[in-house]
C-alpha atoms as a PDB file:
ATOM      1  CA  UNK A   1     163.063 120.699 206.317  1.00  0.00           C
ATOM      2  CA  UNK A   2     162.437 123.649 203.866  1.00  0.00           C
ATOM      3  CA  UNK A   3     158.795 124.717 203.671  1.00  0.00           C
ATOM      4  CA  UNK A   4     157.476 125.521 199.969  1.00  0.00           C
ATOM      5  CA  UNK A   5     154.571 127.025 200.839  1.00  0.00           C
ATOM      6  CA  UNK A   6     153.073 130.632 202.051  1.00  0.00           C
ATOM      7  CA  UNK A   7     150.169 128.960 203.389  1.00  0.00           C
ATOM      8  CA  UNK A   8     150.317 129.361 207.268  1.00  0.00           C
ATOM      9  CA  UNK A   9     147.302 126.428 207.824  1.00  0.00           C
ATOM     10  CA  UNK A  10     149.767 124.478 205.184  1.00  0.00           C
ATOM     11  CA  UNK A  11     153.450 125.702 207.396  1.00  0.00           C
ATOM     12  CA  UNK A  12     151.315 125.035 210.641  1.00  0.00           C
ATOM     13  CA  UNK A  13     150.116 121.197 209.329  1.00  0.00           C
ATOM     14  CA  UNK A  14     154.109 120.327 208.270  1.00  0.00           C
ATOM     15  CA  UNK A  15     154.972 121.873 211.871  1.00  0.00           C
ATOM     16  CA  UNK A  16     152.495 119.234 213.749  1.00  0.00           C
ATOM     17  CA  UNK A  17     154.082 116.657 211.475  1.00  0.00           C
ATOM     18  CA  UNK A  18     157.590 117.246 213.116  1.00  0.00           C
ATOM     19  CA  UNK A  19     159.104 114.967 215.341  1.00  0.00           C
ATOM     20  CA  UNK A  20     158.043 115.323 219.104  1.00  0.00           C
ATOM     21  CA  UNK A  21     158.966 112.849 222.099  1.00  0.00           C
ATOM     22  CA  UNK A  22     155.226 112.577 223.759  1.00  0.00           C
ATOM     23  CA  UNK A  23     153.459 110.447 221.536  1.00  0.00           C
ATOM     24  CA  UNK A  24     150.655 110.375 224.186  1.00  0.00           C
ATOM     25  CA  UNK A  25     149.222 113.275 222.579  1.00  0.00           C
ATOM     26  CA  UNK A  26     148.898 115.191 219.163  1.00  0.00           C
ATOM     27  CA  UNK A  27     150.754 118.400 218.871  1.00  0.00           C
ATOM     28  CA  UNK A  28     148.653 121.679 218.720  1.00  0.00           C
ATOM     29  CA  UNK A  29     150.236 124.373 216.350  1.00  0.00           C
ATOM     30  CA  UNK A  30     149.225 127.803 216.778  1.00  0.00           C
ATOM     31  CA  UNK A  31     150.385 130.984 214.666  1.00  0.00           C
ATOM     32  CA  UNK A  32     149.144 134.590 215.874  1.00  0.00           C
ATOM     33  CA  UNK A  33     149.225 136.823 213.043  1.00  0.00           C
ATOM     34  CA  UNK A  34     148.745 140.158 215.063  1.00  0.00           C
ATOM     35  CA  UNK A  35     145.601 141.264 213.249  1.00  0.00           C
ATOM     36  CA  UNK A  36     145.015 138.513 211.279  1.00  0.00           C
ATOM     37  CA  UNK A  37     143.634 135.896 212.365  1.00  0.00           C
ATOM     38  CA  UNK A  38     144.893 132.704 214.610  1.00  0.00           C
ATOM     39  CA  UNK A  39     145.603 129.843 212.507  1.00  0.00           C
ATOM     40  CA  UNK A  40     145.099 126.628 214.628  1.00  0.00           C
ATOM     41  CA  UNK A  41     145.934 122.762 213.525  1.00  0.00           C
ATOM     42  CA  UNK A  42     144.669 120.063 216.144  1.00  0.00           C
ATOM     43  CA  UNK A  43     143.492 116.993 215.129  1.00  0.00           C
ATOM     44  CA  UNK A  44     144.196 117.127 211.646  1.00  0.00           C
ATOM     45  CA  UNK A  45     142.524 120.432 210.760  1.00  0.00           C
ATOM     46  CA  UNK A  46     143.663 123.895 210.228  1.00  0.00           C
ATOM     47  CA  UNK A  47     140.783 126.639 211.159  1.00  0.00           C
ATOM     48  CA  UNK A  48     141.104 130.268 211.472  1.00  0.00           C
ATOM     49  CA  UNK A  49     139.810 132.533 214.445  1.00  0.00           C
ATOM     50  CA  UNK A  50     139.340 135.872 213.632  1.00  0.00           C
ATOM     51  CA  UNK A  51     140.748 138.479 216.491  1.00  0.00           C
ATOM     52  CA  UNK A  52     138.770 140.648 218.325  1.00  0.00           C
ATOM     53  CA  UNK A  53     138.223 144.309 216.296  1.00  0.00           C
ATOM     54  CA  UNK A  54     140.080 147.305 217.853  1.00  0.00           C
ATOM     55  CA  UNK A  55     140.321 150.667 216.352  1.00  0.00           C
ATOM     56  CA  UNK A  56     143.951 151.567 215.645  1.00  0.00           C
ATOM     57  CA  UNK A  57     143.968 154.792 218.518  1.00  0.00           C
ATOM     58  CA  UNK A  58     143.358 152.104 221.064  1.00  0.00           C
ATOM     59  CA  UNK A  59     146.364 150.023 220.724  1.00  0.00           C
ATOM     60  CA  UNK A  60     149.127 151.868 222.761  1.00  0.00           C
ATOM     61  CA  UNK A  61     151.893 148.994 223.015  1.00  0.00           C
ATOM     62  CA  UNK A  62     151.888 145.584 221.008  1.00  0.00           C
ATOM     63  CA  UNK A  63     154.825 144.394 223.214  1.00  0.00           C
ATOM     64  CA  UNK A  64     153.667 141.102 225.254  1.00  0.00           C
ATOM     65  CA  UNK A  65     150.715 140.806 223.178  1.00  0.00           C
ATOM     66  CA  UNK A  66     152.073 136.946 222.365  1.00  0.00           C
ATOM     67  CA  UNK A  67     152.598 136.351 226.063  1.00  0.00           C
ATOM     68  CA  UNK A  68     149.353 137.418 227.259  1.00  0.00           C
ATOM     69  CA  UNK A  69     147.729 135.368 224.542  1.00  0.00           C
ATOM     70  CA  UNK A  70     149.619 132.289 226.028  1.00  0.00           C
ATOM     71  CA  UNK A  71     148.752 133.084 229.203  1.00  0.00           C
ATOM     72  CA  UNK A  72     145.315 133.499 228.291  1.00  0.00           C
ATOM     73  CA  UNK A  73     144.941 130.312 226.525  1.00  0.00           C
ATOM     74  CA  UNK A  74     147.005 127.832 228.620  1.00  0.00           C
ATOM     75  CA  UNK A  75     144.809 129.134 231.818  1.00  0.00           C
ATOM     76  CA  UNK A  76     141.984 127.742 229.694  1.00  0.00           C
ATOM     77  CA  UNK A  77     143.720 124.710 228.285  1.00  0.00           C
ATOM     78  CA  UNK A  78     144.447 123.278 231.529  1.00  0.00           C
ATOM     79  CA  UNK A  79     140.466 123.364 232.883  1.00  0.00           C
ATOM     80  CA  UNK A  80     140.151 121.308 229.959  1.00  0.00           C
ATOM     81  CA  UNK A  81     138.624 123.620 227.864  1.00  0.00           C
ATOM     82  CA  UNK A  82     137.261 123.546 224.229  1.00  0.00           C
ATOM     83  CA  UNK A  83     140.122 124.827 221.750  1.00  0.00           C
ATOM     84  CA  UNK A  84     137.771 127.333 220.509  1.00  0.00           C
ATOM     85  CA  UNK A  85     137.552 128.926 224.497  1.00  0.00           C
ATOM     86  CA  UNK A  86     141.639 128.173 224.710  1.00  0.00           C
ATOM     87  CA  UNK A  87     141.568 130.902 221.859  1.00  0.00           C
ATOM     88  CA  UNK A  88     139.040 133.285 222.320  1.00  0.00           C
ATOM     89  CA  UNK A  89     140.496 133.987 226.094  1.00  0.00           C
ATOM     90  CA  UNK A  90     144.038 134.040 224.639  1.00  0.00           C
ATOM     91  CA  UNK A  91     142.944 136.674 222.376  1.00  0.00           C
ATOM     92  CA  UNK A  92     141.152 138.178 225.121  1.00  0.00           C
ATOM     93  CA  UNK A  93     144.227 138.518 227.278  1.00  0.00           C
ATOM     94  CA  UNK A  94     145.967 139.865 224.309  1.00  0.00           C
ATOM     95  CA  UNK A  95     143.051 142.254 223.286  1.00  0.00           C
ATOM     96  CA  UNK A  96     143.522 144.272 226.696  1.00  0.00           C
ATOM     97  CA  UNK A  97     147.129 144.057 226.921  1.00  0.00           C
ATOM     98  CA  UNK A  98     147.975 146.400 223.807  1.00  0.00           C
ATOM     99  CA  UNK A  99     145.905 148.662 224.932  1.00  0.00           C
ATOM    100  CA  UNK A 100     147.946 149.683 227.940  1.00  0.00           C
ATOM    101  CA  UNK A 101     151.349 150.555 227.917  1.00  0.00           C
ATOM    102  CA  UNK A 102     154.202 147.876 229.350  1.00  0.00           C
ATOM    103  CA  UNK A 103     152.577 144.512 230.243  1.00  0.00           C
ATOM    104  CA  UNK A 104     150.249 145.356 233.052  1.00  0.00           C
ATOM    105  CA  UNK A 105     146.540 145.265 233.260  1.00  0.00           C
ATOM    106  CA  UNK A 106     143.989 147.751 233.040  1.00  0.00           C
ATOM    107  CA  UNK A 107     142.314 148.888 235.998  1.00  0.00           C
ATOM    108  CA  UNK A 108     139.208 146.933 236.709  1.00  0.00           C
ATOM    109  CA  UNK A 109     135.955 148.689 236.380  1.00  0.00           C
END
């Protein structure tokens, strides 16, 4: 299906309309937009979450920055968490990774 729109809420609505095998549940859509914001559809509704500020000297390597925001938000997602606290720790986990080179973790302080 061709997409006629720039809209990412409006690309990330047709998306959740796509054919999927669970029916049990409604399909989540998420687009990261580096530093843009996250554009989220659950439910019916597209909302934006705004990323977490960061001066430009601070980000050493954006590589795994998608990952760690996966990681952050499925270890949220499965406690049952809020979407809104599935996000914010996703973004979180992506916040700290590009600021260290390679995908490890800072040093805890």
């Amino acid at each position: 299906a061709v997409v006629s729109t720039q809209s990412t809420g409006e690309i990330a609505k047709k998306v959740a309309a796509m054919p999927k095998n669970n029916s049990k549940r409604s399909r989540i859509v998420i687009f990261t937009q580096g530093a843009e914001p996250a554009v989220v559809y659950m439910d019916g509704k597209v909302k934006e979450y705004p990323v977490l500020p960061i001066a430009a000297e601070n980000i050493v390597d954006t590589n795994g920055a998608g990952d760690a925001f996966v990681g952050g938000f499925l270890a949220e997602y499965v406690k049952n968490s809020d979407i809104e606290t599935c996000v914010r720790n996703g973004m979180h986990a992506a916040h700290m990774i590009i600021q260290v080179s390679g995908c490890s973790l800072p040093e805890r302080q």
